[in-house]
Protein backbone atom coordinates (compact mmCIF):
# COMPACT_ATOMS: atom_id res chain seq x y z
CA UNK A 1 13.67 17.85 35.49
CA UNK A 2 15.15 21.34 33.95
CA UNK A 3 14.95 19.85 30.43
CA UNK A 4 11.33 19.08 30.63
CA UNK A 5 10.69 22.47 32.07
CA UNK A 6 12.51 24.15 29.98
CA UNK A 7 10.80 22.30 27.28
CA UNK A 8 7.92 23.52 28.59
CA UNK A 9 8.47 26.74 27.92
CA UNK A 10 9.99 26.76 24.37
CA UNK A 11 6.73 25.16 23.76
CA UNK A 12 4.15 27.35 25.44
CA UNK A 13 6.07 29.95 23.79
CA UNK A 14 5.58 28.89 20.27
CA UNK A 15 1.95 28.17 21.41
CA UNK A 16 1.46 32.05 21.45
CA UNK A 17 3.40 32.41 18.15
CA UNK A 18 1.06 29.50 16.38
CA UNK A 19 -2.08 30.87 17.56
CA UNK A 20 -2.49 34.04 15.81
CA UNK A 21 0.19 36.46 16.71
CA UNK A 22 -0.12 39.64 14.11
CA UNK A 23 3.28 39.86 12.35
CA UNK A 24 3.06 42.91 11.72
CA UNK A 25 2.53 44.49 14.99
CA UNK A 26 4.92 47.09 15.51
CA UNK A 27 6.50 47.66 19.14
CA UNK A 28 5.30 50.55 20.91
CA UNK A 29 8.32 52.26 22.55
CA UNK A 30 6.58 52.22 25.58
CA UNK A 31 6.12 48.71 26.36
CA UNK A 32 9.00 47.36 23.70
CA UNK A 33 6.32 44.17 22.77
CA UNK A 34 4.66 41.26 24.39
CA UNK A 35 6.44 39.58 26.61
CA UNK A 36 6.90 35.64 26.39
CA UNK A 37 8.14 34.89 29.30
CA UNK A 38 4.72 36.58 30.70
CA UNK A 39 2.82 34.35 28.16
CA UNK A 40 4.34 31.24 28.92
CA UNK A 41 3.30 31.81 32.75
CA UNK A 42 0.02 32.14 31.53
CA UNK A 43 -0.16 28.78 29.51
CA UNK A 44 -2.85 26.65 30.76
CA UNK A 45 -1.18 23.15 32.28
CA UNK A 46 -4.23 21.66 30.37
CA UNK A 47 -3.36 22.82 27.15
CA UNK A 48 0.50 21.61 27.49
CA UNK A 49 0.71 17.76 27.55
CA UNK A 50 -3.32 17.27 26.70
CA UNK A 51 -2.76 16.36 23.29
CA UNK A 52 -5.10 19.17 22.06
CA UNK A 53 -4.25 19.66 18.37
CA UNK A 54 -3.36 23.57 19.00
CA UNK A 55 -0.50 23.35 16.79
CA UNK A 56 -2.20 22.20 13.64
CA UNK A 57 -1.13 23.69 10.39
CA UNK A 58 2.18 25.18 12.10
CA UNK A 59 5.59 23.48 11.44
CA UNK A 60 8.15 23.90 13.85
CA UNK A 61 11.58 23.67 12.11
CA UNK A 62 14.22 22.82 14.78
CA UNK A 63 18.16 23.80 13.86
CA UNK A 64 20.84 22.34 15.99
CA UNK A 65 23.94 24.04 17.58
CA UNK A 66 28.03 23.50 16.95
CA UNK A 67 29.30 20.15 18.57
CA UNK A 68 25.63 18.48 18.41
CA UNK A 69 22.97 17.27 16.01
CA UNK A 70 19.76 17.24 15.49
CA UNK A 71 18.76 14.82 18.15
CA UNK A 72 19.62 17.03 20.84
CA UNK A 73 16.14 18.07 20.31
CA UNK A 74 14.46 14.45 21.16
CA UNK A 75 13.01 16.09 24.59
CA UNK A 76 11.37 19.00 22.98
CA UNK A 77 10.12 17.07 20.04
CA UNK A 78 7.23 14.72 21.62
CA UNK A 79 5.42 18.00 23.62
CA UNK A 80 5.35 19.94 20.23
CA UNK A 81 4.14 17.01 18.37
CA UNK A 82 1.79 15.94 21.49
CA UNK A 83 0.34 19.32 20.87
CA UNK A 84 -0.05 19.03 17.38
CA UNK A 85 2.20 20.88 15.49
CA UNK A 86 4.12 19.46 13.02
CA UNK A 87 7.83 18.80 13.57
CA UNK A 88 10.82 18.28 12.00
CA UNK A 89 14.65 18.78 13.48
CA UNK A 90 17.20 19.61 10.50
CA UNK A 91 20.48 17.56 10.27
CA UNK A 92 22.92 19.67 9.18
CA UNK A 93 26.30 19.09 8.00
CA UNK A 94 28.27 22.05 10.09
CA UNK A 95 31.03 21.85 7.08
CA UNK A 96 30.39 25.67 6.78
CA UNK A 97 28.16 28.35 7.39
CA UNK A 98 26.92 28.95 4.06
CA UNK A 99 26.11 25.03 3.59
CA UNK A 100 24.33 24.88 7.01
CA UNK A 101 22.33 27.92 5.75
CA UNK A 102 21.75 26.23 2.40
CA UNK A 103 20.78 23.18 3.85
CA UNK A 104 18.36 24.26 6.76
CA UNK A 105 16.44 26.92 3.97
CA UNK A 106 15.89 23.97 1.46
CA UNK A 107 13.78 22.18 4.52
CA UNK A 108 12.20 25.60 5.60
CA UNK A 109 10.82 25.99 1.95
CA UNK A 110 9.88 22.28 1.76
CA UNK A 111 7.09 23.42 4.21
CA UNK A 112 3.44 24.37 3.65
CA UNK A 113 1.51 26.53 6.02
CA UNK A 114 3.02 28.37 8.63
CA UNK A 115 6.27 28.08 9.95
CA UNK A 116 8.12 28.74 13.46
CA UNK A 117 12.07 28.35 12.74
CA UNK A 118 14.36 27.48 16.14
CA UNK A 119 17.30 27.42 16.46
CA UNK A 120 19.96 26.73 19.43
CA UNK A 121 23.51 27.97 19.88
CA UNK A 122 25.30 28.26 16.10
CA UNK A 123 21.86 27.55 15.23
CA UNK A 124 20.88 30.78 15.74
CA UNK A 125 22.84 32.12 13.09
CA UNK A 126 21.89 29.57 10.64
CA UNK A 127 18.61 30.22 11.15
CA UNK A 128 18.61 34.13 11.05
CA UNK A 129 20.26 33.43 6.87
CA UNK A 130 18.25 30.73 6.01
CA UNK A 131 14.81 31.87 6.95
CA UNK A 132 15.43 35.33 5.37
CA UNK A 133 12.72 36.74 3.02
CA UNK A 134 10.18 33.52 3.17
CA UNK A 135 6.83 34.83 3.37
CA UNK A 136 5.89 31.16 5.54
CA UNK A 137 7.86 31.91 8.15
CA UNK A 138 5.54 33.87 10.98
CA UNK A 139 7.94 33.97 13.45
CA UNK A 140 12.38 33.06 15.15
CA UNK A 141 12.73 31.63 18.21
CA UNK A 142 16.78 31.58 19.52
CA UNK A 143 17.43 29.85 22.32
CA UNK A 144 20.57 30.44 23.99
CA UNK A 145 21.82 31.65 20.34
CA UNK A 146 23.61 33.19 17.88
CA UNK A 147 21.87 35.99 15.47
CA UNK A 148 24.25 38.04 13.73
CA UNK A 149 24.03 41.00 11.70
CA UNK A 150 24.36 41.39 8.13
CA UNK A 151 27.98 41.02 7.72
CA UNK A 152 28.82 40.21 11.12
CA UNK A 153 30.40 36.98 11.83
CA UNK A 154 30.30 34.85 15.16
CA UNK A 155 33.85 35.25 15.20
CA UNK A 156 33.27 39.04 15.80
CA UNK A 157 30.49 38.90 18.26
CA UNK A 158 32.65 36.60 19.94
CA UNK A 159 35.49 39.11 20.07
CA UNK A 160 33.49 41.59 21.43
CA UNK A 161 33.27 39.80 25.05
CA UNK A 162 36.07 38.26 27.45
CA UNK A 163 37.13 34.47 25.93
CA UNK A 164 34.96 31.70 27.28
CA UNK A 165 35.90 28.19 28.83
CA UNK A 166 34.52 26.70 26.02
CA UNK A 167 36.57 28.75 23.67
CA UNK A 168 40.07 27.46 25.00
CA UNK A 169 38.91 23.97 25.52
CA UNK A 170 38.20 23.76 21.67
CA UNK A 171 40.58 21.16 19.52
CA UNK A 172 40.94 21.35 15.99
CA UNK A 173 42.00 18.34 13.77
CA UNK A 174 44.40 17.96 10.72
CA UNK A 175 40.92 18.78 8.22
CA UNK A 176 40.10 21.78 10.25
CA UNK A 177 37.08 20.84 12.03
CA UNK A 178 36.59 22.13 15.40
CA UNK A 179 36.25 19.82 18.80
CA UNK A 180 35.26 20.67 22.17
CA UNK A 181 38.00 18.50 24.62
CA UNK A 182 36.12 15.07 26.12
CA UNK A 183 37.52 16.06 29.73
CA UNK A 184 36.36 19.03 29.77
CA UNK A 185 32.83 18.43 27.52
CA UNK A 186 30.53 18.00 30.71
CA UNK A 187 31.22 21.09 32.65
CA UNK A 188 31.38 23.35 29.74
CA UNK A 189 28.50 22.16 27.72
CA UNK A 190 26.01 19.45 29.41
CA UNK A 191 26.18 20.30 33.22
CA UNK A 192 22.81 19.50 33.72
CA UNK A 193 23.10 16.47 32.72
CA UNK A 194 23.56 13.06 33.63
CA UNK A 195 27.29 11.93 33.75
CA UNK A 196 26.22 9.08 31.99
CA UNK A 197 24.70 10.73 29.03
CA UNK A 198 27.61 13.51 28.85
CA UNK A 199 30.23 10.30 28.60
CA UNK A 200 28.36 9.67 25.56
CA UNK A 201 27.53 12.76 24.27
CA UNK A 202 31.47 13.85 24.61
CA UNK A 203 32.74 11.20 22.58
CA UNK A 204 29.77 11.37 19.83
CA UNK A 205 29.59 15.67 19.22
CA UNK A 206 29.45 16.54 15.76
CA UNK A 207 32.27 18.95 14.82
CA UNK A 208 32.05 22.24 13.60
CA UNK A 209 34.81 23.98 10.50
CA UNK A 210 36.52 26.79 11.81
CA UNK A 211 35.92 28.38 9.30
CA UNK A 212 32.43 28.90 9.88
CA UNK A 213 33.08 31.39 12.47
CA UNK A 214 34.47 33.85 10.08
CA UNK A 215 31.67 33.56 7.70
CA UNK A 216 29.30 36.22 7.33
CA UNK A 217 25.59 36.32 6.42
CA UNK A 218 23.77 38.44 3.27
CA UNK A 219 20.65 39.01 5.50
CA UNK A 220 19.63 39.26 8.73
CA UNK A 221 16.02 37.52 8.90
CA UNK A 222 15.22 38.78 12.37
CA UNK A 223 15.49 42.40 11.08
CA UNK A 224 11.92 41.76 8.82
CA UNK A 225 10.57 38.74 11.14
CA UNK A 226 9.19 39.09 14.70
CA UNK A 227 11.94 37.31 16.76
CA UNK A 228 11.74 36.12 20.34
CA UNK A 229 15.64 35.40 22.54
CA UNK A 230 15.29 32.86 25.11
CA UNK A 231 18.29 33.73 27.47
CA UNK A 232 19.68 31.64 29.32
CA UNK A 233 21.52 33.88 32.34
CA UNK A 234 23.20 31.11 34.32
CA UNK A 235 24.72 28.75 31.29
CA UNK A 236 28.41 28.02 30.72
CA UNK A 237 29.09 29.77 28.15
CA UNK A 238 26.83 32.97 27.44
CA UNK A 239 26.08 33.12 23.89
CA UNK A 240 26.59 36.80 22.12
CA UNK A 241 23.84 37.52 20.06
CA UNK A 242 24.49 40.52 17.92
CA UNK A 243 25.89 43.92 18.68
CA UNK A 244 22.77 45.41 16.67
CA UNK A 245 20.16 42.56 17.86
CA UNK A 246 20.59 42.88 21.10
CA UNK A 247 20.13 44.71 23.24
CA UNK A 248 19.91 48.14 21.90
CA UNK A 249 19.59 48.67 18.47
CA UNK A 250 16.03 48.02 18.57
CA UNK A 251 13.26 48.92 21.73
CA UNK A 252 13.73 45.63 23.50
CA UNK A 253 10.85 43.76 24.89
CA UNK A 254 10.28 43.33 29.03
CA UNK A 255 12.62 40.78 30.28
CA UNK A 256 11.57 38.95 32.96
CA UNK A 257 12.97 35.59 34.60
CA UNK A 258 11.69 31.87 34.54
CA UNK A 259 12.76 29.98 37.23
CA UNK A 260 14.10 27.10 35.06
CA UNK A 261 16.28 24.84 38.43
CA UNK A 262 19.32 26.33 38.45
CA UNK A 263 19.36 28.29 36.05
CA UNK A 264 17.43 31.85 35.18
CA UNK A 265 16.25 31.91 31.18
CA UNK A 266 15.38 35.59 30.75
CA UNK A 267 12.93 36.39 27.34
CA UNK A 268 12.92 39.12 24.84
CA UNK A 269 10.73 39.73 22.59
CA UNK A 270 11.20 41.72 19.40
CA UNK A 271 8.65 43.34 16.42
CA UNK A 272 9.88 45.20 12.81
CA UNK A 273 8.70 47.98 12.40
């Protein structure tokens, strides 16, 4: 199923990042850095799935996106954990920016050891405040996601590109909180999904304050922290990164495609220097 691959290679990904990636490698502006998508080709099917306790030590912190919670990660959760890395998927309240931020740091610095921080969708933006300036944190991993600028709000990158499906099926209630319409839920947000599922999923999102998209961040963790973009090319609706992140403020690592179903989830990977 494209879940399970996809999975897959989140987690052969973060494999490379837990076993000993040098943090402060700079990027040559030849090659622009390693390449994930390279490295998760390269992942031994005996290593994924065996149980093998490759992860210990390492803490995965998993942020969720706008419209969802943190059990939208319940498919990725069992192959990190199978692999042994410990795991744990923040809740967060999506009442603002600043309190998601607030709230996903205060688990981030609850951590010992190393620590990978992920985050999907408007998770990438949490995760590029909160994880700013810890010294545990090796390493960002945004998947389909958000990762604004200093000062840059999601509002603005979203501005910066033609309006989205998802952007005019959004409903807002008398509090201000942010839906995305149950008719239209499926084909703009859970395609690959079951019908059944989406039915469920439509009527149980978690809503996001509008106001969050006109918040703005005080730092920018991927500008000190190596920082990989999983891309995914064919999704309804692209998510804009940052006009300085990506793609050319920085050398930006080799892209290649993973053949992920239907859809193509290009990688990126990128150093400080």
């Amino acid at each position: 199923m494209q879940k399970t691959q996809a999975a897959r290679v989140l987690v052969s990904g973060l494999i490379v990042l837990a076993l000993g990636c040098d943090s402060r490698r700079a990027t040559s502006s030849s090659s622009g850095g390693d390449d994930l998508a390279v490295a998760a080709s390269r992942a031994s099917p005996s290593v994924l799935g065996q149980g093998r306790n490759i992860g210990r030590g390492v803490t995965i912190v998993l942020v969720h996106g706008a419209f969802a919670d943190a059990s939208g990660w319940q498919d990725v959760i069992p192959i990190l954990q199978r692999d042994g890395f410990n795991v744990i998927a923040v809740q967060n309240p999506l009442s603002s920016l600043a309190s998601d931020v607030a709230w996903t740091r205060r688990v981030i610095e609850a951590q010992s050891g190393p620590v990978v921080v992920v985050g999907h969708s408007y998770g990438g933006a949490v995760i590029t405040g909160a994880a700013a300036g810890n010294p545990n944190v090796r390493a960002l991993v945004y998947i389909a996601a958000y990762a604004p600028d200093v000062g840059e709000s999601i509002g603005a990158l979203n501005a910066l590109f033609p309006p989205t499906a998802l952007g005019t099926a959004l409903t807002i209630d008398a509090a201000g909180y942010l839906y995305v319409d149950v008719t239209s839920f499926r084909a703009l947000f859970a395609a690959d999904l079951p019908e059944r599922q989406t039915r469920v999923l439509a009527v149980t999102q978690k809503p996001l304050a509008a106001t969050a998209f006109g918040e703005t961040l005080a730092q920018a963790a991927w500008r000190t922290i190596p920082s990989w973009f999983l891309v995914a090319g064919r999704i309804r609706p692209s998510t804009p990164t940052s006009s300085a992140s990506w793609p050319g403020a920085w050398a930006p690592g080799r892209a290649r495609s993973v053949p992920v179903t239907s859809r193509s989830l290009r990688t990126r990977t990128r150093w400080p220097s």
